[in-house]
Protein backbone atom coordinates (compact mmCIF):
# COMPACT_ATOMS: atom_id res chain seq x y z
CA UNK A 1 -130.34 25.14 -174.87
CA UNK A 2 -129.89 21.71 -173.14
CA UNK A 3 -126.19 22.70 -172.46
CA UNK A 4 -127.59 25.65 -170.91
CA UNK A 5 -130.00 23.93 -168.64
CA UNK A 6 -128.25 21.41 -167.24
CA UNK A 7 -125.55 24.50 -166.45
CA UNK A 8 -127.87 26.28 -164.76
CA UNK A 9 -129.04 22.91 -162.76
CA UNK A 10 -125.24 21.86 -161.61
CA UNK A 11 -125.08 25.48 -160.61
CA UNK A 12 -127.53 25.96 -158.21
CA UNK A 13 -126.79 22.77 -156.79
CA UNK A 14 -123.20 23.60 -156.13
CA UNK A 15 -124.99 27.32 -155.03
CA UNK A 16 -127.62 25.35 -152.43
CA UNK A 17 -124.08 23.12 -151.02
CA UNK A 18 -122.41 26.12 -150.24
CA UNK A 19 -125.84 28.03 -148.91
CA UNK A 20 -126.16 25.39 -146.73
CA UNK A 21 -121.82 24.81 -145.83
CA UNK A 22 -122.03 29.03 -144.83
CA UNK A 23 -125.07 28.38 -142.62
CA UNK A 24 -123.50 25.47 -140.72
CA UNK A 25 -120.08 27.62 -140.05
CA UNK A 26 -122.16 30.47 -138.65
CA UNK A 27 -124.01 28.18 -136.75
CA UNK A 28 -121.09 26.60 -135.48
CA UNK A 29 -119.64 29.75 -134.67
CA UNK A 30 -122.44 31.36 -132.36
CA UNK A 31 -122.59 27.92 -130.31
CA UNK A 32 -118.88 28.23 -129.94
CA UNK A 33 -119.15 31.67 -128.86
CA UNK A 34 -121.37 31.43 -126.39
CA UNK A 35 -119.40 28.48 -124.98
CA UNK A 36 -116.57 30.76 -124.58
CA UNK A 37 -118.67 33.37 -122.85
CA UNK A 38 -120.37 30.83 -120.31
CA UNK A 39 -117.16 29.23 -119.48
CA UNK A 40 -115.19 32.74 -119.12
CA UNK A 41 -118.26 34.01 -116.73
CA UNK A 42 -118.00 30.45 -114.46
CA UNK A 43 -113.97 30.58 -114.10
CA UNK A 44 -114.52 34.88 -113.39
CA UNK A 45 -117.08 33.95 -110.99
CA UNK A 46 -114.77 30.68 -109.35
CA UNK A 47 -112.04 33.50 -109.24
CA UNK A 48 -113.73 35.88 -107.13
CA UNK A 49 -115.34 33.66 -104.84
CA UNK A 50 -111.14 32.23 -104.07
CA UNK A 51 -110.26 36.19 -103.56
CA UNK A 52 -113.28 36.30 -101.52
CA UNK A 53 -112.13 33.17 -99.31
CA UNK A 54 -108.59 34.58 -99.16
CA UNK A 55 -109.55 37.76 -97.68
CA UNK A 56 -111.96 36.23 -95.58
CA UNK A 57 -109.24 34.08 -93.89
């Protein structure tokens, strides 16, 4: 029974670590994506205002 419990103890601690490893890699992949978006949008939106000042001129 003792063998059992401390099983069942080094499991869920290895279970929490990688609970909490997963969260940090999904949370670290939303904040990178919208990174990527906002910096995509602002060199779209620096593009058309040069096409804008090349037709203009």
């Amino acid at each position: 029974m003792n063998n059992l419990i401390l099983f069942l103890n080094s499991f869920l601690s290895y279970l929490l670590l990688f609970v909490i490893m997963v969260a940090l890699v999904v949370i670290a992949c939303v904040i990178g994506v919208k990174l990527r978006k906002s910096k995509d949008a602002r060199l779209l939106e620096e593009e058309l205002l040069e096409k804008e000042e090349t037709a203009e001129s």
